[in-house]
C-alpha atoms as a PDB file:
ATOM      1  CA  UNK A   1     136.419 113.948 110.656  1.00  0.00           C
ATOM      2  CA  UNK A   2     132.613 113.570 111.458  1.00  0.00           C
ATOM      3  CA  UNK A   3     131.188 110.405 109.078  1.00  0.00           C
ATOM      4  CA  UNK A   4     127.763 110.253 108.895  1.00  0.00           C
ATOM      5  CA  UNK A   5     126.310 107.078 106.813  1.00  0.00           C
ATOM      6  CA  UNK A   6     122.876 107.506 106.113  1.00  0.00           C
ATOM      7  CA  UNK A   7     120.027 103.873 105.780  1.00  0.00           C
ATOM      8  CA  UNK A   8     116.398 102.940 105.301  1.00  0.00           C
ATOM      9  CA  UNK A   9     115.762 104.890 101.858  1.00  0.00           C
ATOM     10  CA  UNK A  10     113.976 103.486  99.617  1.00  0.00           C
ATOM     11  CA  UNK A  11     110.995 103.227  97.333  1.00  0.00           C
ATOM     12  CA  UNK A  12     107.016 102.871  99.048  1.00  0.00           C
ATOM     13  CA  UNK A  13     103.481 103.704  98.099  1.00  0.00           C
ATOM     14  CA  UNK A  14     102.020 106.658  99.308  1.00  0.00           C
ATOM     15  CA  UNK A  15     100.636 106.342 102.946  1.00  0.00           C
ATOM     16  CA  UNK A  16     103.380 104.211 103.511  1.00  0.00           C
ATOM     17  CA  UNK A  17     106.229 104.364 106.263  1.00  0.00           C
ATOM     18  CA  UNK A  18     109.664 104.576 105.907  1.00  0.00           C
ATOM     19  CA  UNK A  19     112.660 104.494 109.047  1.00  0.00           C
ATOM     20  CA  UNK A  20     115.945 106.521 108.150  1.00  0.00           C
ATOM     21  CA  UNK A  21     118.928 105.371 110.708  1.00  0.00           C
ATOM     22  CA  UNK A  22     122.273 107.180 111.046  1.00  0.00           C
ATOM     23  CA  UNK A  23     125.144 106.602 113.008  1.00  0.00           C
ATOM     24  CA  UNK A  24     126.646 109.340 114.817  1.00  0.00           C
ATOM     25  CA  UNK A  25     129.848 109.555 117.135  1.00  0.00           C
ATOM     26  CA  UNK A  26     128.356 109.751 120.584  1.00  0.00           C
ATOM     27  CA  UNK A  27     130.296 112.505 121.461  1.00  0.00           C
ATOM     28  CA  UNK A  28     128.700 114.580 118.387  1.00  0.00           C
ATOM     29  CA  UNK A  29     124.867 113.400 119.510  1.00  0.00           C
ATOM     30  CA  UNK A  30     125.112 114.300 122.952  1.00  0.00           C
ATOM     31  CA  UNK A  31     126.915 117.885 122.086  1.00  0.00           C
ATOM     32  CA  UNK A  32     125.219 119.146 119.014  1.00  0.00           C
ATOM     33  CA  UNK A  33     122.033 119.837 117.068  1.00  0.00           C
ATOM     34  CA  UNK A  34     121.485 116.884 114.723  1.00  0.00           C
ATOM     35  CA  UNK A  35     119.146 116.663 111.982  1.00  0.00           C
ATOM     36  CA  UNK A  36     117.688 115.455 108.793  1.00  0.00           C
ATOM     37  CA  UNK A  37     117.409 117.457 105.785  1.00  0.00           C
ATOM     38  CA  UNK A  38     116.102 116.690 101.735  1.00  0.00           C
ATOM     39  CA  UNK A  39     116.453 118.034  98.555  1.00  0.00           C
ATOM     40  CA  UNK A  40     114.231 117.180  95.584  1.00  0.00           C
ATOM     41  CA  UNK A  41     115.091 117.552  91.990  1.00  0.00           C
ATOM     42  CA  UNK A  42     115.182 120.792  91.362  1.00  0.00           C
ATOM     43  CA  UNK A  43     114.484 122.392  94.324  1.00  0.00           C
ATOM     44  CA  UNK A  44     116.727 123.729  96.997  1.00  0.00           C
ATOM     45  CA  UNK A  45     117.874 121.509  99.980  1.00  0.00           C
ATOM     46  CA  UNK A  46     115.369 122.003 103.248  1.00  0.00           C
ATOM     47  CA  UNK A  47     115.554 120.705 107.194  1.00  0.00           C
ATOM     48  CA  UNK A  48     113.142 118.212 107.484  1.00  0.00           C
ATOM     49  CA  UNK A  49     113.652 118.004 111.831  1.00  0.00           C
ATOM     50  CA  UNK A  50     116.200 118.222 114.111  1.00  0.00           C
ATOM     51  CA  UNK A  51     116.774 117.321 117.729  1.00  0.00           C
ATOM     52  CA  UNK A  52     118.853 119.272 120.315  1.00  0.00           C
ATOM     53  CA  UNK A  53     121.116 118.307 122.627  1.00  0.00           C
ATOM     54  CA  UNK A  54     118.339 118.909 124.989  1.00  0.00           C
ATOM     55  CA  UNK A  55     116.044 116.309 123.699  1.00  0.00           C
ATOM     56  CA  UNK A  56     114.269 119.297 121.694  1.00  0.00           C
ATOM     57  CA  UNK A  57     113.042 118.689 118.631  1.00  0.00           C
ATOM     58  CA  UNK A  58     111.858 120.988 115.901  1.00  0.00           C
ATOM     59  CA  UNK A  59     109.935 120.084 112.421  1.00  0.00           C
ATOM     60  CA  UNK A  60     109.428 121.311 109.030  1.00  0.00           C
ATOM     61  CA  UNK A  61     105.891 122.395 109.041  1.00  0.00           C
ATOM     62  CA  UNK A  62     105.160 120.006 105.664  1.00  0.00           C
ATOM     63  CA  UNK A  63     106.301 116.636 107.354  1.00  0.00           C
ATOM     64  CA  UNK A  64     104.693 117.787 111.572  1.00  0.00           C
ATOM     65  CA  UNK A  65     102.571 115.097 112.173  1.00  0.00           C
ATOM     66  CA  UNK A  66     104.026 112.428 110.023  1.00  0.00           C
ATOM     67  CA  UNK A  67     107.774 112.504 110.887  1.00  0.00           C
ATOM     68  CA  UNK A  68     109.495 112.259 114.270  1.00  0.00           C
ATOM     69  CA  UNK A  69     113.011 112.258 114.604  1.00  0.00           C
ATOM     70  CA  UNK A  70     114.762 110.437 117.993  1.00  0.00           C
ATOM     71  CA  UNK A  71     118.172 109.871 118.759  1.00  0.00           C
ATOM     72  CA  UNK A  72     118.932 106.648 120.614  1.00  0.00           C
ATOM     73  CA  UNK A  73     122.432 107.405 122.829  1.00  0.00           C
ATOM     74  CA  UNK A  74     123.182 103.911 123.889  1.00  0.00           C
ATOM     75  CA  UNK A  75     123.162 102.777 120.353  1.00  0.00           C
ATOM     76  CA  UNK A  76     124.627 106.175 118.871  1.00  0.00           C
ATOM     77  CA  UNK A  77     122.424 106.879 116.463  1.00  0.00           C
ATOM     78  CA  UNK A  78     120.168 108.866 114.877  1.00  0.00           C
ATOM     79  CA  UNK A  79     116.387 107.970 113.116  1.00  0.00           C
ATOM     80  CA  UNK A  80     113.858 109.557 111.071  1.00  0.00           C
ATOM     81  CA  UNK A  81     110.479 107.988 111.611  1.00  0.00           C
ATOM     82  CA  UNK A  82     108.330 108.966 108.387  1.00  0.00           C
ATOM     83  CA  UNK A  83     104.767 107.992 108.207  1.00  0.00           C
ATOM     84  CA  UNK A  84     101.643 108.464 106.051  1.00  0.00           C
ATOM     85  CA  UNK A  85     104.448 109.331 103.246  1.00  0.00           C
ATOM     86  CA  UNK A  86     103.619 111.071  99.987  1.00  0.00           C
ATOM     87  CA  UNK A  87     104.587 111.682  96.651  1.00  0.00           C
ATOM     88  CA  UNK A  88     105.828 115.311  97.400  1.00  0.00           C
ATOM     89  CA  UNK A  89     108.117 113.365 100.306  1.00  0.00           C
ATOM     90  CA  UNK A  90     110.137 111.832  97.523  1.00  0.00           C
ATOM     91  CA  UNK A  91     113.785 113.247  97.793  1.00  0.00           C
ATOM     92  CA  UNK A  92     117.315 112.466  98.610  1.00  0.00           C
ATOM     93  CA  UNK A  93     117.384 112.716 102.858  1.00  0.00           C
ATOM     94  CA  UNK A  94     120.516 114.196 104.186  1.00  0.00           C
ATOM     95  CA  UNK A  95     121.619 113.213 107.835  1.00  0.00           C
ATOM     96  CA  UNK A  96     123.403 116.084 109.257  1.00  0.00           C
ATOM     97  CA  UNK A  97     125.325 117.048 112.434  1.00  0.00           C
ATOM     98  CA  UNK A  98     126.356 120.517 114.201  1.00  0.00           C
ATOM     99  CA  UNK A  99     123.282 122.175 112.379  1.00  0.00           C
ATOM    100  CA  UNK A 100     122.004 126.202 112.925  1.00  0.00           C
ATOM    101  CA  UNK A 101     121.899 129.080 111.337  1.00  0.00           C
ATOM    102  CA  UNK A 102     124.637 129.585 109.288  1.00  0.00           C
ATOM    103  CA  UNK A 103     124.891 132.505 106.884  1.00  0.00           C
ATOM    104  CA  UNK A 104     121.237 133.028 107.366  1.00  0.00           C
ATOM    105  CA  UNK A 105     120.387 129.572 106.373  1.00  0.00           C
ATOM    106  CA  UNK A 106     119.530 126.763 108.195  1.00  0.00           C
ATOM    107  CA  UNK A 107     122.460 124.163 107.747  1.00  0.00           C
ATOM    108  CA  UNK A 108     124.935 122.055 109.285  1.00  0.00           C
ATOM    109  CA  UNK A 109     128.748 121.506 109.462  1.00  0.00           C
ATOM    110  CA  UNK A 110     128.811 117.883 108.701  1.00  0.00           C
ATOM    111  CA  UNK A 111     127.031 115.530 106.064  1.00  0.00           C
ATOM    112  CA  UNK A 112     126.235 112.223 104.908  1.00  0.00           C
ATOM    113  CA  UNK A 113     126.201 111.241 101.769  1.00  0.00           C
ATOM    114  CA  UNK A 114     122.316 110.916 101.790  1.00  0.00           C
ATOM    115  CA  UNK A 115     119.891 108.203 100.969  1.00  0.00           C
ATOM    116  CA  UNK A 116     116.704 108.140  98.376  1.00  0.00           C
ATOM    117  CA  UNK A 117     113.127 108.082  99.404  1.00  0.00           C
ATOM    118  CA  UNK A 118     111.132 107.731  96.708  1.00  0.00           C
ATOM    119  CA  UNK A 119     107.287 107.680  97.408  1.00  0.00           C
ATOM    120  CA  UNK A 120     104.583 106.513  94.259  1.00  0.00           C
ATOM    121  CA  UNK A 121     101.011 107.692  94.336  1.00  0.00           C
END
């Protein structure tokens, strides 16, 4: 059983930053892709980034720029960096391990129960 507890959500003004944290077995960090992924009302869920096993990182092309996602081993755990925030940001975030393409979709195996960003113009 892979838990994944998701902090940092909450409410800012636009252009403001927000820090998502989420713990993550060590063994699942160092082995997998982890990630971050949203969904707004309404709309379908979507990666935001993820980070390889190799260090790599990839980015939705909306958030490039503003977000950076690291994963800190020693401590186990997983961040979202998200800066110069804006009102289309607002969304539940999703931390997610073992993600990839998975019936054509870009997914993951294991979830947390997410946490809400909610950004104001």
């Amino acid at each position: 059983q892979v838990q994944l507890v998701e902090s940092g959500g909450g409410s800012v003004q636009s252009g403001g930053s927000l820090t998502l944290s989420c713990p993550v077995a060590g063994i699942i960090l160092n082995m997998n892709c982890v990630g971050w992924f949203r969904q707004a009302p309404g709309k379908e869920r979507e990666g935001v980034a993820a980070i390889d096993s190799d260090g790599s990182t990839s980015y939705a092309d909306s958030v490039k720029g503003r977000f950076t996602i690291s994963k800190d081993n020693a401590k186990n755990t997983l961040y979202l960096q998200m800066n110069s925030l804006k009102p289309e940001d607002t969304a539940m975030y999703y931390c997610a391990a073992a993600c990839g393409w998975y019936g054509g979709s870009w997914s993951a195996n294991y979830w947390g129960q997410g946490t809400q960003v909610t950004v104001s113009s």
